[in-house]
N, C-alpha and C. Protein backbone atom coordinates (compact mmCIF):
# COMPACT_ATOMS: atom_id res chain seq x y z
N UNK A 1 -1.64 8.23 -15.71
CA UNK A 1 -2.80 8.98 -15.28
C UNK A 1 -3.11 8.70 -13.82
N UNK A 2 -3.61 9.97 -13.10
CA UNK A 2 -4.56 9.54 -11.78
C UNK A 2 -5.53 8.88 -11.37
N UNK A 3 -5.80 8.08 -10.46
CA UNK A 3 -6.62 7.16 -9.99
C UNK A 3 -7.74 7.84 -9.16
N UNK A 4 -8.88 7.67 -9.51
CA UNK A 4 -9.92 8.22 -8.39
C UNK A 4 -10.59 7.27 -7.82
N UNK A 5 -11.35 7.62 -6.39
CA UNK A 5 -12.20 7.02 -5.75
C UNK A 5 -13.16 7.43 -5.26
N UNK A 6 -14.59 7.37 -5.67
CA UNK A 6 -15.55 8.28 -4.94
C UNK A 6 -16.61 7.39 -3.85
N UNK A 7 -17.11 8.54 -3.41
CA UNK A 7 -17.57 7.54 -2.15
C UNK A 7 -19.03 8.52 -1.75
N UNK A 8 -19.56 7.91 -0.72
CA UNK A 8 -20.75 8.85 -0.28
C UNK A 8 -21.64 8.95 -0.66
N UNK A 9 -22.33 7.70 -1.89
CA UNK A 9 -23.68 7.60 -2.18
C UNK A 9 -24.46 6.83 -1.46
N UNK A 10 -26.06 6.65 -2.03
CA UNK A 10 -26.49 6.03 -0.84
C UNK A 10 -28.07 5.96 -1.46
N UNK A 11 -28.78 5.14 -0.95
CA UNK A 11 -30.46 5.44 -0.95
C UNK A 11 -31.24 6.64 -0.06
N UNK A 12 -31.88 7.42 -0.30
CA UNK A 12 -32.12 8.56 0.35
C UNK A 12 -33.49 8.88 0.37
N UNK A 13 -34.34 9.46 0.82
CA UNK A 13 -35.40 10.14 0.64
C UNK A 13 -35.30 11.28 0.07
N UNK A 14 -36.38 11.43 -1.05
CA UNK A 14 -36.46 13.29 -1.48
C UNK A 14 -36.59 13.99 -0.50
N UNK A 15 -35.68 15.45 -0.72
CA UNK A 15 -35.40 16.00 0.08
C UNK A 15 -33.94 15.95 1.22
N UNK A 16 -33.53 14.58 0.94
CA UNK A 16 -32.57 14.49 1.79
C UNK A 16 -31.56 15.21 1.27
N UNK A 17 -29.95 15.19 2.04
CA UNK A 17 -28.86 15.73 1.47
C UNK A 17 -27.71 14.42 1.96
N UNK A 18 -27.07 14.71 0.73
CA UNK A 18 -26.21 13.56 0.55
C UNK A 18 -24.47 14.56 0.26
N UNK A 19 -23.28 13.64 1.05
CA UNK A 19 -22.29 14.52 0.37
C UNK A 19 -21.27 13.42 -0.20
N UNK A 20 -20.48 13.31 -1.40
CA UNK A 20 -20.08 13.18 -2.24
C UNK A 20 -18.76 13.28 -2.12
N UNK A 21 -17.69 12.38 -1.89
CA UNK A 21 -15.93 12.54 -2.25
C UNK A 21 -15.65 11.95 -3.30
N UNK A 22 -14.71 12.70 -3.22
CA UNK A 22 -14.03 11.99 -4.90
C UNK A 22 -12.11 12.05 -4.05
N UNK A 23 -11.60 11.14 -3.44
CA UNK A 23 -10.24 11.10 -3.21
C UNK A 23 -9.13 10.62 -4.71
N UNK A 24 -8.56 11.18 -4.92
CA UNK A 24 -7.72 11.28 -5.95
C UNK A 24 -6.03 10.74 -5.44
N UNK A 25 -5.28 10.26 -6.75
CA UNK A 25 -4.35 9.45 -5.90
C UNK A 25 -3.65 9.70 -7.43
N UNK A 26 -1.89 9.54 -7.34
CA UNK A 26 -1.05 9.39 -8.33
C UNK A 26 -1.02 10.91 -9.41
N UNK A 27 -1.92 12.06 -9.04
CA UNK A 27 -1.66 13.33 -9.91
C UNK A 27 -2.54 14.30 -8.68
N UNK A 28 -2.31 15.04 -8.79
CA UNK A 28 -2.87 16.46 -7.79
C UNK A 28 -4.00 16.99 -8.34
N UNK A 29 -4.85 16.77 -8.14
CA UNK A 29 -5.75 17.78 -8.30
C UNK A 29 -5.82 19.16 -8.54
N UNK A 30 -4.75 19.74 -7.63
CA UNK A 30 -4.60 21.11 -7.99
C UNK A 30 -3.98 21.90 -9.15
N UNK A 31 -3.69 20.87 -10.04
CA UNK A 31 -3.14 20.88 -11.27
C UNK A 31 -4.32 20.75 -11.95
N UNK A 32 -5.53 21.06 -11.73
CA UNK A 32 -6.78 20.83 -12.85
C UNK A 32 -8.17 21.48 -12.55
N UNK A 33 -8.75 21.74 -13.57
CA UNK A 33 -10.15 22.29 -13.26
C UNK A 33 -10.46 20.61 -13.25
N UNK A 34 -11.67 20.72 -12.11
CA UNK A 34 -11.98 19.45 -11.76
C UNK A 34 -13.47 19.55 -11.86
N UNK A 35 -14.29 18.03 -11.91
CA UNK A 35 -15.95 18.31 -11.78
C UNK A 35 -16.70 16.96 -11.95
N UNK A 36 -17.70 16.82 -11.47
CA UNK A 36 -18.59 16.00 -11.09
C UNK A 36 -19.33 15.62 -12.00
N UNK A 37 -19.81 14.40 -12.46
CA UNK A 37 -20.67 13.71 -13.70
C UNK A 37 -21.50 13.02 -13.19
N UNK A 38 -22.66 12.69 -13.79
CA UNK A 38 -23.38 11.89 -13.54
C UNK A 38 -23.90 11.23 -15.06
N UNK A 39 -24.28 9.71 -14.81
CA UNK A 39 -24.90 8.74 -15.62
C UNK A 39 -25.70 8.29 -15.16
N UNK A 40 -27.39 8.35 -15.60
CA UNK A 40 -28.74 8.27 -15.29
C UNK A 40 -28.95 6.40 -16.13
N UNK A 41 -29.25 5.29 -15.93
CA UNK A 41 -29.90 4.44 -16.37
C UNK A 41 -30.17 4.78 -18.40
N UNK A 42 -29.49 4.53 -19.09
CA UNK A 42 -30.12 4.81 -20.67
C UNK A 42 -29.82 5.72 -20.92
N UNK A 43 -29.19 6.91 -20.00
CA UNK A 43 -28.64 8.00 -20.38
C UNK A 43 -27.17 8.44 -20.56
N UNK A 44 -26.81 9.82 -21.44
CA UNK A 44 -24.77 9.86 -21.20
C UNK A 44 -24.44 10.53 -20.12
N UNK A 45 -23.55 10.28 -19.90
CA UNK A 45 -23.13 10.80 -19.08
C UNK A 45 -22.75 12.25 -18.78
N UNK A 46 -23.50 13.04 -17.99
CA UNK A 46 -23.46 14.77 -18.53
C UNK A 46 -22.49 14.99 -16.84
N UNK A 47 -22.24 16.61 -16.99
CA UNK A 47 -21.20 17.41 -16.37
C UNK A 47 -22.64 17.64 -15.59
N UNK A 48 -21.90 17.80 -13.86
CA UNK A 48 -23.02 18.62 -13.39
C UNK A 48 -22.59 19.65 -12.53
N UNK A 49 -21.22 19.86 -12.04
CA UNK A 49 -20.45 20.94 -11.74
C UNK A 49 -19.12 20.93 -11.76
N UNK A 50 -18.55 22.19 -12.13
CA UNK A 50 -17.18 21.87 -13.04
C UNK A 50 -16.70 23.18 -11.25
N UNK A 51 -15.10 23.19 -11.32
CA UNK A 51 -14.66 24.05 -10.10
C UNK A 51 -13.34 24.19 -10.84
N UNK A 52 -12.76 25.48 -11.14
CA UNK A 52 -11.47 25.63 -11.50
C UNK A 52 -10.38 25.24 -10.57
N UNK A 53 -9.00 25.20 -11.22
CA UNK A 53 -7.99 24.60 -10.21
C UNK A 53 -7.60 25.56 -8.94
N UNK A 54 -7.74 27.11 -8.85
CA UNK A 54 -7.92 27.77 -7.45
C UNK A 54 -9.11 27.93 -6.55
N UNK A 55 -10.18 26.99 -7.46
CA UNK A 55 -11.37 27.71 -6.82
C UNK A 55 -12.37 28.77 -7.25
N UNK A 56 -11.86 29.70 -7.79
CA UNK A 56 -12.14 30.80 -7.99
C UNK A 56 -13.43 30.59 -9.16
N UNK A 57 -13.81 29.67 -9.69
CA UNK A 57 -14.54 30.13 -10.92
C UNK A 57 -15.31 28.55 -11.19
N UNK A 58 -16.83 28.72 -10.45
CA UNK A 58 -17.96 27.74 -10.38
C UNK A 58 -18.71 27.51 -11.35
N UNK A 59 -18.68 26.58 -12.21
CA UNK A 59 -20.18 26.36 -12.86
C UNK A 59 -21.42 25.19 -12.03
N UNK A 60 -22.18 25.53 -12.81
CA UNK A 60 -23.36 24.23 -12.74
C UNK A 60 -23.99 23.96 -13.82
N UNK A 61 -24.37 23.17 -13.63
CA UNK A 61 -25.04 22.51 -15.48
C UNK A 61 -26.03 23.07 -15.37
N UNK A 62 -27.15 23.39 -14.57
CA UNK A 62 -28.55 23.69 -14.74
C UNK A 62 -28.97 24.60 -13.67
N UNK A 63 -30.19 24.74 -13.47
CA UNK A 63 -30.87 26.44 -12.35
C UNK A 63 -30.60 25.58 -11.47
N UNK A 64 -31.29 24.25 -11.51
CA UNK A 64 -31.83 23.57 -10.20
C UNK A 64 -30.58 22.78 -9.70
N UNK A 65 -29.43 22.47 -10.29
CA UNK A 65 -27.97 21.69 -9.36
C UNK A 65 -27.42 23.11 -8.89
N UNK A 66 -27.82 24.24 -9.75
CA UNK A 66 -27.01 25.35 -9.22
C UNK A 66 -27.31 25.87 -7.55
N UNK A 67 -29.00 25.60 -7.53
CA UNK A 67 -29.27 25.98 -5.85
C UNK A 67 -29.47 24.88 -5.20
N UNK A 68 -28.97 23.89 -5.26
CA UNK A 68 -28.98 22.75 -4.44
C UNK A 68 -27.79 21.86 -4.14
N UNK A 69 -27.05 22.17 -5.05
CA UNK A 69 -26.10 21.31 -4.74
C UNK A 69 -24.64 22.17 -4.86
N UNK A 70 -23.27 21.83 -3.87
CA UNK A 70 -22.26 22.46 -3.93
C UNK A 70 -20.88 21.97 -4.09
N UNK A 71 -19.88 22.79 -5.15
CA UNK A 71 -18.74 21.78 -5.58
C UNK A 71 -17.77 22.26 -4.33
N UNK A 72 -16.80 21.45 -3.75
CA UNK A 72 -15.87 21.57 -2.94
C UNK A 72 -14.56 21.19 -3.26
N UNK A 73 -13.63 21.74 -3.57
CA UNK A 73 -12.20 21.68 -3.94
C UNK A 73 -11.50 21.47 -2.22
N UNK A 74 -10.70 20.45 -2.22
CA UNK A 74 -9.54 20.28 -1.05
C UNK A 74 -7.76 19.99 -1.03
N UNK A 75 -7.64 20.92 -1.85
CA UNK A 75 -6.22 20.60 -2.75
C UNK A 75 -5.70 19.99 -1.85
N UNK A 76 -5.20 20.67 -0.87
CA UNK A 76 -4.03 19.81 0.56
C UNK A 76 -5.12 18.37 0.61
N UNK A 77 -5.76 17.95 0.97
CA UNK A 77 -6.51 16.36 0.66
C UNK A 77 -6.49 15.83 -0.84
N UNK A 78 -6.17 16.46 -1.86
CA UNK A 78 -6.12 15.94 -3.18
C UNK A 78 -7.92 15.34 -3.32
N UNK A 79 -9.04 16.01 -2.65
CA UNK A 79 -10.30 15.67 -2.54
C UNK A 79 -10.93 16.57 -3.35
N UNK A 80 -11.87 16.00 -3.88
CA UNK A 80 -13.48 16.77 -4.42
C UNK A 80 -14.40 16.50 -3.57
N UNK A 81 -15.35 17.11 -3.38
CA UNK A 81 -16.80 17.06 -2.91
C UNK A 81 -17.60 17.17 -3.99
N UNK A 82 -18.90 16.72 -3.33
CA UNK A 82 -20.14 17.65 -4.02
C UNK A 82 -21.47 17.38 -2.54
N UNK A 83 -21.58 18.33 -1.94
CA UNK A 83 -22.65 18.56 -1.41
C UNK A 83 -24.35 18.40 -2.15
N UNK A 84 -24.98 17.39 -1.60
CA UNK A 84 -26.32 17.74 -2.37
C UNK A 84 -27.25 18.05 -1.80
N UNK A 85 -28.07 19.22 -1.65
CA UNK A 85 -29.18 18.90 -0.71
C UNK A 85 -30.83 19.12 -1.53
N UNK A 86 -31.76 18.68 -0.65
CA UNK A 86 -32.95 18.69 -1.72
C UNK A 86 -33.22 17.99 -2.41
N UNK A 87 -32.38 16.32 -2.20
CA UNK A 87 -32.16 15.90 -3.85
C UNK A 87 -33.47 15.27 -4.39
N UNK A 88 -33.77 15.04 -5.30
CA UNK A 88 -34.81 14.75 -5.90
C UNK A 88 -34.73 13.73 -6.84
N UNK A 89 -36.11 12.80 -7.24
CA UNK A 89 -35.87 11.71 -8.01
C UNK A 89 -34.93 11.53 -9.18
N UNK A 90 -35.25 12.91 -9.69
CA UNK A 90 -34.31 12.71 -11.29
C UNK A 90 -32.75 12.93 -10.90
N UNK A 91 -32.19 13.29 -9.50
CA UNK A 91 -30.57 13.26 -9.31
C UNK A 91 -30.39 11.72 -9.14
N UNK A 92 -31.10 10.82 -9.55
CA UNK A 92 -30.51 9.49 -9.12
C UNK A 92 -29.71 9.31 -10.07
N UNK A 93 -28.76 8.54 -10.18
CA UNK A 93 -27.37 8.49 -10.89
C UNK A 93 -26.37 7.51 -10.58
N UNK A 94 -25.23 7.30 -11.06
CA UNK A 94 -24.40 7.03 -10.89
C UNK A 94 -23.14 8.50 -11.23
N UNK A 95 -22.56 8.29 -10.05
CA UNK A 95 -21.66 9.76 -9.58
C UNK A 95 -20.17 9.92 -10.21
N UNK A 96 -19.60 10.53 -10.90
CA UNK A 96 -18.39 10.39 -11.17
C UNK A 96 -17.94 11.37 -10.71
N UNK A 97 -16.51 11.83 -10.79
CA UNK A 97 -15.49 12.82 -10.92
C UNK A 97 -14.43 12.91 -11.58
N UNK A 98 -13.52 13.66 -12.59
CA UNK A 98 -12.68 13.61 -13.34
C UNK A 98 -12.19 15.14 -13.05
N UNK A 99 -11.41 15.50 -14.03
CA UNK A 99 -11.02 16.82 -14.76
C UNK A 99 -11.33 17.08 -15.41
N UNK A 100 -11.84 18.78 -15.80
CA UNK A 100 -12.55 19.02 -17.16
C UNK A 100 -12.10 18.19 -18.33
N UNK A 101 -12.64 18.20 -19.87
CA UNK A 101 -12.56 17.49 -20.78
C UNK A 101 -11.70 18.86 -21.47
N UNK A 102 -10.02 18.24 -21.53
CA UNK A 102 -9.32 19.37 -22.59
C UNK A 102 -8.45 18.66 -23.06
N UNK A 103 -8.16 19.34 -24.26
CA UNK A 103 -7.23 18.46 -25.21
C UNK A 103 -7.82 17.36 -25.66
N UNK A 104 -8.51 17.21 -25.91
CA UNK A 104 -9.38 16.08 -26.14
C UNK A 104 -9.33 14.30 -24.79
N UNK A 105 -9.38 14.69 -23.93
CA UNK A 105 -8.57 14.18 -22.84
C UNK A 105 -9.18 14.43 -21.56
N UNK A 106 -9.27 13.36 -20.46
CA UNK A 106 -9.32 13.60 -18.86
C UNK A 106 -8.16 13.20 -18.77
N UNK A 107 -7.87 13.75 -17.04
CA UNK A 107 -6.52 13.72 -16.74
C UNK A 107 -6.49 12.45 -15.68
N UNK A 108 -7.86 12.02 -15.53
CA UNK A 108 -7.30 10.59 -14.52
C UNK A 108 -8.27 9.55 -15.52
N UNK A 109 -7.79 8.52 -14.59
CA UNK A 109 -8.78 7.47 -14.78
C UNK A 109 -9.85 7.21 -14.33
N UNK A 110 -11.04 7.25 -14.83
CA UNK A 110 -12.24 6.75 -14.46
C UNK A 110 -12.59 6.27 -13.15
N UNK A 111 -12.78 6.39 -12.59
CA UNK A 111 -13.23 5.51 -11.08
C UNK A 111 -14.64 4.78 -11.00
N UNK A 112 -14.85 4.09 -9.97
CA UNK A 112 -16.13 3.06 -9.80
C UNK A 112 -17.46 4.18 -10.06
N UNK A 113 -17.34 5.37 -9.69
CA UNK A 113 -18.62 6.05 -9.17
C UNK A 113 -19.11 5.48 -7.94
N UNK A 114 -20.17 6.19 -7.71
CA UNK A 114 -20.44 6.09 -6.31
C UNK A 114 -22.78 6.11 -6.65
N UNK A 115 -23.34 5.50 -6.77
CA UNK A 115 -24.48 5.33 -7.22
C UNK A 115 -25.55 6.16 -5.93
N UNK A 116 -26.07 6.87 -6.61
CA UNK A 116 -27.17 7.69 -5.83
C UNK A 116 -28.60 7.63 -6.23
N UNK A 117 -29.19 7.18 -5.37
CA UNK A 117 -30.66 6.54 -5.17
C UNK A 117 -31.43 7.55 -4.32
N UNK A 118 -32.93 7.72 -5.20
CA UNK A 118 -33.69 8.66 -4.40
C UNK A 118 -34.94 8.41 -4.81
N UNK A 119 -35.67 7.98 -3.65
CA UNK A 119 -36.71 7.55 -3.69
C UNK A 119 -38.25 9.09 -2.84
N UNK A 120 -39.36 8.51 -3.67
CA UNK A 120 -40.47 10.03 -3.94
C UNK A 120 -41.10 9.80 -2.69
């Protein structure tokens, strides 16, 4: 399996914007619908934007990640993004990235996350 590394969290003020890599290593990215997770303190870990393997076809988990925050595919970098802006107390988290969940299965390995702090 692929190795990830994400990076680009941080303590922030509401309102700020924060951006989000996910560098990938040992499988291509472009071989996968790819997407961004987050784990809240006591909470599971939910999907918060999924990006197919050309691009072509965006989700978001909710109204409010949908107008604030943006997924970025960089196949030639084997990179993810996630742009956040606006962010607000309840995006605090710990940040992941994987490949969609198919076959009963992700296609890399887990990485550190990247912890995002936002203070009111």
């Amino acid at each position: 399996q692929g190795q990830l590394d994400e990076s680009g969290g941080g303590l922030v003020q509401a309102g700020s914007s924060l951006r989000l890599s996910c560098a990938a290593s040992g499988r291509n990215i472009s071989d996968y619908n790819m997407a961004w997770y987050r784990q809240a303190p006591g909470k599971e870990r939910e999907i918060v934007a999924s990006i197919s393997w050309s691009g072509a076809n965006i989700n978001y988990a909710t109204y409010s990640v949908k107008h604030r925050f943006t997924i970025i595919r960089d196949n030639a970098k084997n990179t993810l993004y996630l742009q956040m802006n606006s962010l607000e107390p309840e995006d605090a988290a710990m940040y992941y990235c994987n490949s969609g969940y198919r076959n009963g299965t992700y296609y890399f390995n887990w990485g550190p996350g990247t912890q995002v702090t936002v203070s009111s």
